[in-house]
N, C-alpha and C. Protein backbone atom coordinates (compact mmCIF):
# COMPACT_ATOMS: atom_id res chain seq x y z
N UNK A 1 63.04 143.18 -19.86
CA UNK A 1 63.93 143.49 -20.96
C UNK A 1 64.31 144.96 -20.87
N UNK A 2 65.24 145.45 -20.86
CA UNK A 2 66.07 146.79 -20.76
C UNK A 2 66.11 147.36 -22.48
N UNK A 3 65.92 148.55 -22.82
CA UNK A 3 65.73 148.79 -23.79
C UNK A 3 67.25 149.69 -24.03
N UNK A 4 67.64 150.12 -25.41
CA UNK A 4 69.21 150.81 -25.04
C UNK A 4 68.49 152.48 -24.75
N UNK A 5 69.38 152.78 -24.72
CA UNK A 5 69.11 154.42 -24.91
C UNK A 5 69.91 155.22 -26.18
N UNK A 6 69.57 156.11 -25.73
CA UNK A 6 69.79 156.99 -27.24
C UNK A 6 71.02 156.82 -27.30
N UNK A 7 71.88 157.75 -26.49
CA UNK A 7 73.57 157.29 -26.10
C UNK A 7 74.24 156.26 -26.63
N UNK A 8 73.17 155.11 -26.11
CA UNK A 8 73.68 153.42 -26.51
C UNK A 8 73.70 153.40 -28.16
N UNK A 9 72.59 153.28 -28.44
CA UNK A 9 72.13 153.70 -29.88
C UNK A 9 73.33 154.61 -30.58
N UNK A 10 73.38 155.73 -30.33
CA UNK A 10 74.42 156.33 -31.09
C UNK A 10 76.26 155.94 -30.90
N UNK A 11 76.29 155.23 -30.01
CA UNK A 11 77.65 154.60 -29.98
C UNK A 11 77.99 153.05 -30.31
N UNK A 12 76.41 152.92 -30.47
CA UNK A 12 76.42 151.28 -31.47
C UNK A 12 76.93 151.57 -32.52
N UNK A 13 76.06 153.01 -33.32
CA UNK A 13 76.36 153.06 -34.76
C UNK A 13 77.56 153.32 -35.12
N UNK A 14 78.03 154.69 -34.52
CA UNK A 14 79.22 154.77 -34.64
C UNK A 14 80.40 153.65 -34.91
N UNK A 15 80.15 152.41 -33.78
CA UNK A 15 81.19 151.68 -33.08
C UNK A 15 80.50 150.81 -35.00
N UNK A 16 79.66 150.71 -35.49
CA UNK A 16 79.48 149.92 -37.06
C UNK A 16 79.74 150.68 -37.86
N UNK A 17 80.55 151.71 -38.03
CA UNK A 17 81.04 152.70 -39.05
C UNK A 17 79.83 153.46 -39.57
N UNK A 18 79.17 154.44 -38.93
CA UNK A 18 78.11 155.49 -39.23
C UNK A 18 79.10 157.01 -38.45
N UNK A 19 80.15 156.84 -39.53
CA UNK A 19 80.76 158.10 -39.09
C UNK A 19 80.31 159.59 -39.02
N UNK A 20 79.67 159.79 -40.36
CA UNK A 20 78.88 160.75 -40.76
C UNK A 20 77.71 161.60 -39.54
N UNK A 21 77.74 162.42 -40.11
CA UNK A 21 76.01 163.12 -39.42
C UNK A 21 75.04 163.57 -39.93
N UNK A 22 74.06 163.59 -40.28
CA UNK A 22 73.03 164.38 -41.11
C UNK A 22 72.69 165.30 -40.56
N UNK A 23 71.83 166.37 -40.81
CA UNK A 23 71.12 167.35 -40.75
C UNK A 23 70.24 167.92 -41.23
N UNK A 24 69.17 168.32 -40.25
CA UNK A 24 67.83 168.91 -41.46
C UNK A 24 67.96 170.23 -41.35
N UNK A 25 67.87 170.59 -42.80
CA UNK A 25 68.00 172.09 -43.67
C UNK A 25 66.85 172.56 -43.11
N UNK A 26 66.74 173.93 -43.17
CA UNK A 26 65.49 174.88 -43.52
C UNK A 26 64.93 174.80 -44.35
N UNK A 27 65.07 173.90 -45.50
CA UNK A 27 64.53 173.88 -46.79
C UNK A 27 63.55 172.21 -46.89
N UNK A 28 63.92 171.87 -45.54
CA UNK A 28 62.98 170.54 -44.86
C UNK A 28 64.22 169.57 -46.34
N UNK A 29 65.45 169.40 -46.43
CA UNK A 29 65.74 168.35 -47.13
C UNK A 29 67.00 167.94 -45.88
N UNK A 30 67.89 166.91 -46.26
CA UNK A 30 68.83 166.19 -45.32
C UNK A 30 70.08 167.19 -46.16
N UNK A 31 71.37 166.92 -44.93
CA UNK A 31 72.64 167.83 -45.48
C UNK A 31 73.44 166.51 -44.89
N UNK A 32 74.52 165.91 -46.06
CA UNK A 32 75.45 165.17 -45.14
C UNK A 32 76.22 165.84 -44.88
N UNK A 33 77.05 166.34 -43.22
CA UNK A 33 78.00 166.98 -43.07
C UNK A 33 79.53 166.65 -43.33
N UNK A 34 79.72 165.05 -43.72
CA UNK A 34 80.78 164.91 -44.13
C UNK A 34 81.21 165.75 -45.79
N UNK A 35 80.15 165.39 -46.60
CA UNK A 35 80.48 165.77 -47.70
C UNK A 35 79.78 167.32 -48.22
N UNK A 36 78.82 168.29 -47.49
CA UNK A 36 78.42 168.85 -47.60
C UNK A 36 76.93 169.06 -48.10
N UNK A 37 76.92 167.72 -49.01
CA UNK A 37 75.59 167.72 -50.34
C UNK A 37 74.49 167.61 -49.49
N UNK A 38 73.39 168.41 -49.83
CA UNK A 38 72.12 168.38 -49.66
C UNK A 38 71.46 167.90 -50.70
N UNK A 39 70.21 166.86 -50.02
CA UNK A 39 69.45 166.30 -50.92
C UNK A 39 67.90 166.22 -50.24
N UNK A 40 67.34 165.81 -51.16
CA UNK A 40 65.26 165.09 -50.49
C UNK A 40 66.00 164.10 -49.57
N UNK A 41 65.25 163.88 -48.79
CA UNK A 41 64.92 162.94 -47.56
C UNK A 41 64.96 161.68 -48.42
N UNK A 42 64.15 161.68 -49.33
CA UNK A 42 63.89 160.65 -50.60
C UNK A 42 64.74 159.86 -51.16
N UNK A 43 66.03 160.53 -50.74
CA UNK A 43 67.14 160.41 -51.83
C UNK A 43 68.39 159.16 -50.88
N UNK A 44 67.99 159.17 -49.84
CA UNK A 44 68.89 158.47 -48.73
C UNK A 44 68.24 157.35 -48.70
N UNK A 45 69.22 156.28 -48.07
CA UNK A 45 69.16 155.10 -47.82
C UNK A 45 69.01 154.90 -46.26
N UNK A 46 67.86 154.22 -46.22
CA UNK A 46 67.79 154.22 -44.14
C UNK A 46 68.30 152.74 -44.02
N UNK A 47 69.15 152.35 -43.36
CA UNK A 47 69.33 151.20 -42.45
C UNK A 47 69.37 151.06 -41.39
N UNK A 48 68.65 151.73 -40.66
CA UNK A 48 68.48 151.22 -39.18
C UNK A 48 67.52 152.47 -38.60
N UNK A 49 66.50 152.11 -37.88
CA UNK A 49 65.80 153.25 -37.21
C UNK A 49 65.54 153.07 -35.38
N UNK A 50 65.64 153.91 -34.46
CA UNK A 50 65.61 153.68 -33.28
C UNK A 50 64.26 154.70 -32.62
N UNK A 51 63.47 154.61 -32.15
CA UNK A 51 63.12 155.31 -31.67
C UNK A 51 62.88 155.74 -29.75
N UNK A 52 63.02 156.66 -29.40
CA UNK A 52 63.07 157.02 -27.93
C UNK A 52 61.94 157.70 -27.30
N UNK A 53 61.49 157.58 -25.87
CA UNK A 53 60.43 158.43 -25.55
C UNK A 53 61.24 158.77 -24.17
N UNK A 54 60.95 159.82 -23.87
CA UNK A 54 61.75 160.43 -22.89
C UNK A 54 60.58 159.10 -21.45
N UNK A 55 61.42 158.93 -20.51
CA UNK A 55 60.94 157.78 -19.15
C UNK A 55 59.83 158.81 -18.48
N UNK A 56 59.90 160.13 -18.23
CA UNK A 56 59.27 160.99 -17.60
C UNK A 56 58.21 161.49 -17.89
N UNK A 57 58.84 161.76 -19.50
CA UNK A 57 57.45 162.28 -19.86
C UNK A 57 57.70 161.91 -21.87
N UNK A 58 56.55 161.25 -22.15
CA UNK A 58 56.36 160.29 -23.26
C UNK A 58 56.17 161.57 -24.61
N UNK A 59 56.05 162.39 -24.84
CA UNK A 59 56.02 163.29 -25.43
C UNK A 59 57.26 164.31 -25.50
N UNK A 60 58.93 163.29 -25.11
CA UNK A 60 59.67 163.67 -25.28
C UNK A 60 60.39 162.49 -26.00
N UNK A 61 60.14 162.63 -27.33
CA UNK A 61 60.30 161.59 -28.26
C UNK A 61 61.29 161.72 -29.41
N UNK A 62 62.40 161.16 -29.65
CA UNK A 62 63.36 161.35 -30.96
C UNK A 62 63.90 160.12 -31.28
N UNK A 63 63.97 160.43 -32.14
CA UNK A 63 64.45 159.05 -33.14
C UNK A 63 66.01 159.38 -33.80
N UNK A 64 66.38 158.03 -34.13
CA UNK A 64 68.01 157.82 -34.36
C UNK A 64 67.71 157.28 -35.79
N UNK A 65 68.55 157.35 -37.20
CA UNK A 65 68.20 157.10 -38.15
C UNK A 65 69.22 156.70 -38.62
N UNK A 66 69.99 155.42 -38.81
CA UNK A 66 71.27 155.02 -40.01
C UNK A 66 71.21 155.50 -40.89
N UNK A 67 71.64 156.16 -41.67
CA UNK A 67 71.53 156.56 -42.81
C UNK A 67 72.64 156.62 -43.83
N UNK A 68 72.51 156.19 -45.32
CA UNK A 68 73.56 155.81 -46.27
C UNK A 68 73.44 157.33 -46.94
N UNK A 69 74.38 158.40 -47.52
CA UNK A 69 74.48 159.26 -48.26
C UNK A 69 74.78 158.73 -49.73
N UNK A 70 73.94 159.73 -50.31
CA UNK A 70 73.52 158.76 -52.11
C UNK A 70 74.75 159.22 -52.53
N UNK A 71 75.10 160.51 -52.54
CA UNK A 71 76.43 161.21 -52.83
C UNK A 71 77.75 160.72 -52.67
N UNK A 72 78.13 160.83 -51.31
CA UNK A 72 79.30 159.89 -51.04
C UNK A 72 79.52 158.72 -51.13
N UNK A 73 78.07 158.24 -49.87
CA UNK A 73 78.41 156.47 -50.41
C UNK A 73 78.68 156.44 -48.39
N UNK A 74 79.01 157.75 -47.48
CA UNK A 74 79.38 157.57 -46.64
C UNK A 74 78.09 156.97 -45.58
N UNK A 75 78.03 156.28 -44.32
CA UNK A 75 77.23 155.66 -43.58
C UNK A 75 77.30 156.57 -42.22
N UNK A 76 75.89 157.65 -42.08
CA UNK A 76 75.58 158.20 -40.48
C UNK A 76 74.55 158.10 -39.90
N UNK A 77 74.42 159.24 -39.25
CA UNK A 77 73.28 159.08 -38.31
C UNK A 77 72.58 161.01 -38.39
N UNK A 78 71.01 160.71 -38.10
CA UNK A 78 70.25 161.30 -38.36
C UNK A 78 69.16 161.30 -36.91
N UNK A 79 69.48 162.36 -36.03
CA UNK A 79 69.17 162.67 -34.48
C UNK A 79 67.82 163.55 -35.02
N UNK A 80 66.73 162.91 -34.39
CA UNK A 80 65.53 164.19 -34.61
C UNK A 80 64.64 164.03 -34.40
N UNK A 81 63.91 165.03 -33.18
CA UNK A 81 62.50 165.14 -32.63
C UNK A 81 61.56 164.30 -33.53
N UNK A 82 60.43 163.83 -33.26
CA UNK A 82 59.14 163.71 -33.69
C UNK A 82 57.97 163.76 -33.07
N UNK A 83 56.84 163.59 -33.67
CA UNK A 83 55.83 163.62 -32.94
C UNK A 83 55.44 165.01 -33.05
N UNK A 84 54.58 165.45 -31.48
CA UNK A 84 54.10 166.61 -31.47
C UNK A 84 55.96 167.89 -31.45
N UNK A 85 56.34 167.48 -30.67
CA UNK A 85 57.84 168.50 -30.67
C UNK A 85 58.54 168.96 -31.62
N UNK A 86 58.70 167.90 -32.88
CA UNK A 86 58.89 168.07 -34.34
C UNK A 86 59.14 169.59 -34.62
N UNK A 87 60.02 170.14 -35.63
CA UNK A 87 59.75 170.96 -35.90
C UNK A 87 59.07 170.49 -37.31
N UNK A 88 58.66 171.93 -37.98
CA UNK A 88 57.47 171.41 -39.56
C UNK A 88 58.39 171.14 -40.37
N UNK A 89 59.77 171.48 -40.41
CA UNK A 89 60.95 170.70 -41.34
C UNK A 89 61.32 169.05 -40.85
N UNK A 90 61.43 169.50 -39.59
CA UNK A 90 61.91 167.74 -39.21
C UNK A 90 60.60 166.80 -39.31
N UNK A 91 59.19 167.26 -39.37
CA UNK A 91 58.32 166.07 -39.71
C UNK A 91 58.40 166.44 -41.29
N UNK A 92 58.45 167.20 -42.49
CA UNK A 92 58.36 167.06 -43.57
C UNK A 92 59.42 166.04 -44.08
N UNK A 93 60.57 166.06 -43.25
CA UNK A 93 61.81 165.15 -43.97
C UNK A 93 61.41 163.78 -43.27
N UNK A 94 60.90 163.73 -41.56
CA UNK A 94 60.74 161.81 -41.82
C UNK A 94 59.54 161.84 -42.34
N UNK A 95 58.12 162.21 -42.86
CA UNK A 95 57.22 162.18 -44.04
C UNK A 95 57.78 161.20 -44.80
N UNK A 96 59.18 162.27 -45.47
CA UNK A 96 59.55 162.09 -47.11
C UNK A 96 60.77 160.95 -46.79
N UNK A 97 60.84 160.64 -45.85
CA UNK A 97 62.43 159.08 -45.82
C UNK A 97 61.49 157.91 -47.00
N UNK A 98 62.59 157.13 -47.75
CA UNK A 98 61.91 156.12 -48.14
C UNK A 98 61.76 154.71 -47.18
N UNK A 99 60.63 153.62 -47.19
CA UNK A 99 60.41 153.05 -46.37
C UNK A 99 61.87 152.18 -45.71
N UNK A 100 62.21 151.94 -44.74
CA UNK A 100 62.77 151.19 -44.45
C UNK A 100 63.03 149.28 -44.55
N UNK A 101 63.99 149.14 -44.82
CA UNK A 101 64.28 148.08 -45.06
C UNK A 101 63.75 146.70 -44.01
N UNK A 102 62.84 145.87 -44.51
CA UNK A 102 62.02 145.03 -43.81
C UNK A 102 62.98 144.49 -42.66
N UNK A 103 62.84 144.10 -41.40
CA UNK A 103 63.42 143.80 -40.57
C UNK A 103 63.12 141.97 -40.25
């Protein structure tokens, strides 16, 4: 079984209307860049999560995150280290995501 890659992953979403992008603040909360608003991690809607480990070396790990903005209403995506590489904002915000939707 062939797994996608990140690439794949992010041009799935796109290609399902996840126009948007998120971003993690310095203040460890999410920023939608379409609409500007910053909020808690808490505050977003996850629909879809991907995760990646680099083929070479497994401790090169990031995850892909659907994500609904409470604000707009708009549907993106949320690119970001985890694990040991993490920065202490990007593990405080996936900490604080609410659980994902049962699969």
């Amino acid at each position: 079984m062939t797994w996608p890659t990140l690439v794949e992953e992010l041009a799935a979403l796109r290609a399902d209307g996840y126009t948007a992008d998120f971003s993690v603040t310095s203040e460890a909360s999410l920023r939608c860049t379409s609409c500007g608003h910053s909020h808690p991690a808490n505050r977003v809607t996850i629909e879809s999560i991907a995760r990646f480990e680099g083929q070479s070396n497994p401790d090169d790990q990031s995850i892909v995150f659907g994500l609904r903005c409470e604000h707009c209403g708009l549907r993106g995506v949320l690119v970001t280290a985890y694990g040991p590489t993490a920065s202490e904002q990007e593990a405080e915000v996936i900490l604080a995501l609410p659980a994902p939707p049962p699969t």
